[in-house]
C-alpha atoms as a PDB file:
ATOM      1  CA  UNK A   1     -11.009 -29.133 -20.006  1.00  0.00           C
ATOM      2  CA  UNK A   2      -8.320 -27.591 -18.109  1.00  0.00           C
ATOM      3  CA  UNK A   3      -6.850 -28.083 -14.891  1.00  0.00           C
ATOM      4  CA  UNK A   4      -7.612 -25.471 -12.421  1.00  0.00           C
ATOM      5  CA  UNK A   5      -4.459 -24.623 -11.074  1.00  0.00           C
ATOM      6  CA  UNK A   6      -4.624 -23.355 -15.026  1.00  0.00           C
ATOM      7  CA  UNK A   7      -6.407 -20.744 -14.667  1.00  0.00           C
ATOM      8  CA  UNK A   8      -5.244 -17.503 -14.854  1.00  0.00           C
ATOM      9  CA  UNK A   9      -7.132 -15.470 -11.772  1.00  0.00           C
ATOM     10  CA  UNK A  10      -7.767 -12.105 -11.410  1.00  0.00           C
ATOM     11  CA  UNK A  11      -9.634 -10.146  -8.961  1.00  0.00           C
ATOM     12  CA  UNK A  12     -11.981  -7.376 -10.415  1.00  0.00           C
ATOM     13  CA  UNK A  13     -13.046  -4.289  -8.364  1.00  0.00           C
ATOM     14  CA  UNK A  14     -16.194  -2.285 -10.378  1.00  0.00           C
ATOM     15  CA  UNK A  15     -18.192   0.702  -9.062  1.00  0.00           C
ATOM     16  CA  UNK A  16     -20.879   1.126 -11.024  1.00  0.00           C
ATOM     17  CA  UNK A  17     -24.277   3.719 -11.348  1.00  0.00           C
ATOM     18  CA  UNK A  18     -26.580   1.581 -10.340  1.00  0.00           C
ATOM     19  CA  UNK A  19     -27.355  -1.684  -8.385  1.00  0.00           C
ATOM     20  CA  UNK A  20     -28.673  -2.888 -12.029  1.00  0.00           C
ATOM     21  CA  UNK A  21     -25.884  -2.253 -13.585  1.00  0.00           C
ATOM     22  CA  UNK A  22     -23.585  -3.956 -10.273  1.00  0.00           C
ATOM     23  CA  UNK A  23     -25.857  -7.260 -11.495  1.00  0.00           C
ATOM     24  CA  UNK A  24     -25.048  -7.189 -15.082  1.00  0.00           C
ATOM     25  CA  UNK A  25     -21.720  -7.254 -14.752  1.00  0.00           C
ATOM     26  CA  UNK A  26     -21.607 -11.294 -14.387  1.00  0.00           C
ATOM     27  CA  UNK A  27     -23.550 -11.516 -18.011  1.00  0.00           C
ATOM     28  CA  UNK A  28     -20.696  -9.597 -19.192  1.00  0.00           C
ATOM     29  CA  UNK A  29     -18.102 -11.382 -17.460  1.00  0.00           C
ATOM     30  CA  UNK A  30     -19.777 -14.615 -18.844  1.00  0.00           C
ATOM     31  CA  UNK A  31     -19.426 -13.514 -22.631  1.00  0.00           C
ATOM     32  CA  UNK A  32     -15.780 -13.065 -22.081  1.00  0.00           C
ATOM     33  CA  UNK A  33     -15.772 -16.664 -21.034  1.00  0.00           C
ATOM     34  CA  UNK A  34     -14.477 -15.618 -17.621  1.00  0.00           C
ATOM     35  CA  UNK A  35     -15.968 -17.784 -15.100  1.00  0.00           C
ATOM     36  CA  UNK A  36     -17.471 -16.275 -11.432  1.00  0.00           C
ATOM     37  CA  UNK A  37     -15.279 -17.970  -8.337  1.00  0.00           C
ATOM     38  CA  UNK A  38     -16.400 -15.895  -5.498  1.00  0.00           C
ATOM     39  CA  UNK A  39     -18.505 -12.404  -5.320  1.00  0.00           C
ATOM     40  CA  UNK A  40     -19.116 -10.434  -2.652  1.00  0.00           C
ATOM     41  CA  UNK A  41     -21.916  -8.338  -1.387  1.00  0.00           C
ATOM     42  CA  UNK A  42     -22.385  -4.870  -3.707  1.00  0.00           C
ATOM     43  CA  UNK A  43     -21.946  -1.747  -1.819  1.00  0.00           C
ATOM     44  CA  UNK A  44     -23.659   1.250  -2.328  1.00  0.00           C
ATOM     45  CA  UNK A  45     -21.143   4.286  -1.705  1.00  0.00           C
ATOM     46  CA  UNK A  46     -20.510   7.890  -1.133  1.00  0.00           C
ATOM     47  CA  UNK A  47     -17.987   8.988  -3.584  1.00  0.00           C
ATOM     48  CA  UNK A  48     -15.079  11.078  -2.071  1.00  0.00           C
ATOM     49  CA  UNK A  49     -15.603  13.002  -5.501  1.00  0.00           C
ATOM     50  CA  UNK A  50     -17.647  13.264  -8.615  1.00  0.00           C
ATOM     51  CA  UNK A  51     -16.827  10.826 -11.422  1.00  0.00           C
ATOM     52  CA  UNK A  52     -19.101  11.583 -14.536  1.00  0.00           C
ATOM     53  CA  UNK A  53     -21.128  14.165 -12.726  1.00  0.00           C
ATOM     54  CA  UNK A  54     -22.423  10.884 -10.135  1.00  0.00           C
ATOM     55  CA  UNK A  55     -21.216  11.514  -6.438  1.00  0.00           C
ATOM     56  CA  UNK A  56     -22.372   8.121  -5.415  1.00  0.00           C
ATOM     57  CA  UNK A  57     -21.722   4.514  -7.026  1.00  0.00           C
ATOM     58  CA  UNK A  58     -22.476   0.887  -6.064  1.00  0.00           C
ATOM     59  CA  UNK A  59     -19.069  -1.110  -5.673  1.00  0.00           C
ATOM     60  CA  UNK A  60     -18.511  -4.789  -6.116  1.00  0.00           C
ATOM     61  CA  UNK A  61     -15.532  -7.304  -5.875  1.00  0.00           C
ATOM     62  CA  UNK A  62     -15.651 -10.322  -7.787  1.00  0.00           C
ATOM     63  CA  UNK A  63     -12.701 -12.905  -7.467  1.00  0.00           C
ATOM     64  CA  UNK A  64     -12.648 -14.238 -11.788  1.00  0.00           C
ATOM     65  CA  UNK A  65     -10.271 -16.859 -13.429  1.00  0.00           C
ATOM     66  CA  UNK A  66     -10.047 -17.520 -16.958  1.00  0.00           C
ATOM     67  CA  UNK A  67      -8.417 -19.889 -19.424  1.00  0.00           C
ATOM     68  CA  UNK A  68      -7.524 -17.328 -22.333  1.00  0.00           C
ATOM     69  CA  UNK A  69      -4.889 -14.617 -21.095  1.00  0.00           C
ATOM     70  CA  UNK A  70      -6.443 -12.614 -24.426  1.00  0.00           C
ATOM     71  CA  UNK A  71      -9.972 -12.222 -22.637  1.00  0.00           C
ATOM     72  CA  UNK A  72      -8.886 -10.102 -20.280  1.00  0.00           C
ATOM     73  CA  UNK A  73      -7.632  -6.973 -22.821  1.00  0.00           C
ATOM     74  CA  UNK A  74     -11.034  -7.495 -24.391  1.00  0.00           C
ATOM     75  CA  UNK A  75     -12.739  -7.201 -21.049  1.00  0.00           C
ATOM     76  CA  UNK A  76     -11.043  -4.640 -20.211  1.00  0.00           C
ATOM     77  CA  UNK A  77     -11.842  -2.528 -23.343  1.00  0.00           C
ATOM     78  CA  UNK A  78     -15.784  -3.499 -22.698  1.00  0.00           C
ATOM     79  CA  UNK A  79     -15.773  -2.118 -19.146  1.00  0.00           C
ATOM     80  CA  UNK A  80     -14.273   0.858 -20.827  1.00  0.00           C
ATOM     81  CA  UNK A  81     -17.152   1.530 -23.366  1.00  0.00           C
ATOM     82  CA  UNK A  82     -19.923   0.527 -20.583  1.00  0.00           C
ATOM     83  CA  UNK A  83     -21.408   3.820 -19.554  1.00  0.00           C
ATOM     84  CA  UNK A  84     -22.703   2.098 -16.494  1.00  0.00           C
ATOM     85  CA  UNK A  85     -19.283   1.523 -15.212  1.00  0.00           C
ATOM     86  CA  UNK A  86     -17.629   4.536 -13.410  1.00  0.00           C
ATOM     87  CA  UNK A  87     -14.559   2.843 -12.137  1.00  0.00           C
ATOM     88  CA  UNK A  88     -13.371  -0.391 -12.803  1.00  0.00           C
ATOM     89  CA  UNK A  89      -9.577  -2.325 -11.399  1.00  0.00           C
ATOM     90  CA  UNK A  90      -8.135  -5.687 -12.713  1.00  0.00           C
ATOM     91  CA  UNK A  91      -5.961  -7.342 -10.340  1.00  0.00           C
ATOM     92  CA  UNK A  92      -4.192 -10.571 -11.278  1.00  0.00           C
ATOM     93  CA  UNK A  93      -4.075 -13.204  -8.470  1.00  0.00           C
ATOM     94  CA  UNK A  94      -0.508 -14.984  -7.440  1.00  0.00           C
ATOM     95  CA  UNK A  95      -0.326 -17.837  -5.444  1.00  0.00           C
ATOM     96  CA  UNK A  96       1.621 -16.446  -2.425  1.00  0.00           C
ATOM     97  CA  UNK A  97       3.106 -19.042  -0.491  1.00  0.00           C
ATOM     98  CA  UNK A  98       3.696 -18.454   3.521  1.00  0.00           C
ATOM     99  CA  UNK A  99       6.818 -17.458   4.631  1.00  0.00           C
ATOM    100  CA  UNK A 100       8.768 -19.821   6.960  1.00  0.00           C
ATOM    101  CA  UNK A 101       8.068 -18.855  10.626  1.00  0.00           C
ATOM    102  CA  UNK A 102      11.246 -18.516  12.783  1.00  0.00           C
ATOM    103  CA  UNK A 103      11.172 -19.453  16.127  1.00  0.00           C
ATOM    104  CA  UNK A 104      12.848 -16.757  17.865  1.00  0.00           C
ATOM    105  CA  UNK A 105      14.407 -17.933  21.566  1.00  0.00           C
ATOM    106  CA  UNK A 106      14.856 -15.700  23.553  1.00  0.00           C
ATOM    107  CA  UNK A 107      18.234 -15.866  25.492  1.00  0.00           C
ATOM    108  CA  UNK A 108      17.688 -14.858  29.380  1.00  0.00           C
ATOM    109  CA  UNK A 109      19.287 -11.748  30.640  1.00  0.00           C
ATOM    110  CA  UNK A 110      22.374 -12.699  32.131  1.00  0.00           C
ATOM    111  CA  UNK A 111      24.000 -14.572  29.439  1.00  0.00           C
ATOM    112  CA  UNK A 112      25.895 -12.712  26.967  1.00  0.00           C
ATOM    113  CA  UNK A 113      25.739  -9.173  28.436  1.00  0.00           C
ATOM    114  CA  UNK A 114      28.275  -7.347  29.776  1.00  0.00           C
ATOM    115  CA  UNK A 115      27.930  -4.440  31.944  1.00  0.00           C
ATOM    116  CA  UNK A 116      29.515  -1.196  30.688  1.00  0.00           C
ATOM    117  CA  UNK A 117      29.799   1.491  33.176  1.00  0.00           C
ATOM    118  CA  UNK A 118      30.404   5.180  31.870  1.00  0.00           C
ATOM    119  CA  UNK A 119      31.030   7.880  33.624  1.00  0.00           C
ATOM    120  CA  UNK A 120      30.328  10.925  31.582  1.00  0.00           C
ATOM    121  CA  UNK A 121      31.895  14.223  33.259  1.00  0.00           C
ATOM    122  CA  UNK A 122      29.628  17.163  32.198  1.00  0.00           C
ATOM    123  CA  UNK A 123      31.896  19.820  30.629  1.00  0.00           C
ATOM    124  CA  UNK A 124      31.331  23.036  32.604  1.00  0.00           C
ATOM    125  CA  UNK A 125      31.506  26.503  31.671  1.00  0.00           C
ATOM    126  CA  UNK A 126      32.752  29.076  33.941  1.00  0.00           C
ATOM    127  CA  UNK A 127      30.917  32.040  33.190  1.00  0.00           C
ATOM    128  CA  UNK A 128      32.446  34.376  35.790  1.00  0.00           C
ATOM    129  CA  UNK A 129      35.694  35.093  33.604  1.00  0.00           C
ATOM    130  CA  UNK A 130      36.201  38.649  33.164  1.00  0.00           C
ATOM    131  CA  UNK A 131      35.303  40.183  30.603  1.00  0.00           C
ATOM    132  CA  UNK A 132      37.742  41.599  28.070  1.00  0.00           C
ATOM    133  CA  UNK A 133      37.337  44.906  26.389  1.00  0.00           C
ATOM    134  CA  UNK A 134      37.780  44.815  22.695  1.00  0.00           C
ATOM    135  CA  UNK A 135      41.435  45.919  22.545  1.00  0.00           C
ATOM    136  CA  UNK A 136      42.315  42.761  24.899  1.00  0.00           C
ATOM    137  CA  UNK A 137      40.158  40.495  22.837  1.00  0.00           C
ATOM    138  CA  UNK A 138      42.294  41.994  19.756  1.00  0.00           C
ATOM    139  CA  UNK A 139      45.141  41.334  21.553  1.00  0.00           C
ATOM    140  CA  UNK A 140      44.187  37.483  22.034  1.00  0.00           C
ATOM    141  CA  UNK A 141      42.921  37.279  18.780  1.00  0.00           C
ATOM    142  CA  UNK A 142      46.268  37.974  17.229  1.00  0.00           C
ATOM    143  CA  UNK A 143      48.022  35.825  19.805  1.00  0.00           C
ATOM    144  CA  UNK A 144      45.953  32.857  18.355  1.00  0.00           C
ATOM    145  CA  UNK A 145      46.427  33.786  14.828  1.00  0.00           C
ATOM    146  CA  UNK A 146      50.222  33.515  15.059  1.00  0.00           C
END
């Protein structure tokens, strides 16, 4: 017997046409010698659209570990062929570890900060210039130019 750390684990999300069908999905589960670890509550569902001409479905989530990384191509293919099953996803399970928490200090307001003072001057336009006619404008224009 092997040790259950390994296990290979895999999390297996089914929606299915029936609530029959939702509870023969551990029989099938059981030929593919995967073995049951947690399974929660089936769901029966509105479907957002029609899969297979069915516009509702019974979901279910069962948490599954197996010894035989070959099972789970083979289980895979059977959910295929299973006319009962509209939708099926195979998840594979890591062991995430936590991340190390950081205790953040805060430093208090005064130390560290210096105050910078800006004085922005607002660049004004002076609209009441005079206005030039064209051939004074022309006249500029060249001006520039040269």
């Amino acid at each position: 017997m092997a040790i259950e750390n390994d296990k290979l684990k895999y999390e297996l999300g089914i929606i299915t046409i029936s609530s029959e069908a939702s509870l023969s999905i551990p029989k099938i589960l059981k030929d593919f010698s995967f073995s049951i670890d947690k399974e929660e509550e089936v769901k029966h569902l509105t479907l957002a659209y029609k899969i297979n001409k069915f516009s509702e479905g019974f979901f279910s989530v069962l948490y599954i570990s197996t010894e035989n990384a070959d099972s789970i191509a083979k289980l895979n293919n059977a959910l295929e062929l299973n006319k009962e099953v509209l939708r099926f996803i195979i998840i594979k399970h890591q062991d995430i570890k936590p991340r190390e928490v950081r205790q953040v200090i805060p430093k208090s307001t005064t130390d560290n900060i210096k105050e910078i003072k800006l004085e922005a001057k607002p660049k004004t336009v002076d609209l009441r210039k005079e206005v030039l006619s064209n051939e004074a404008l022309e006249k500029k224009l060249e001006e520039i130019l040269k």
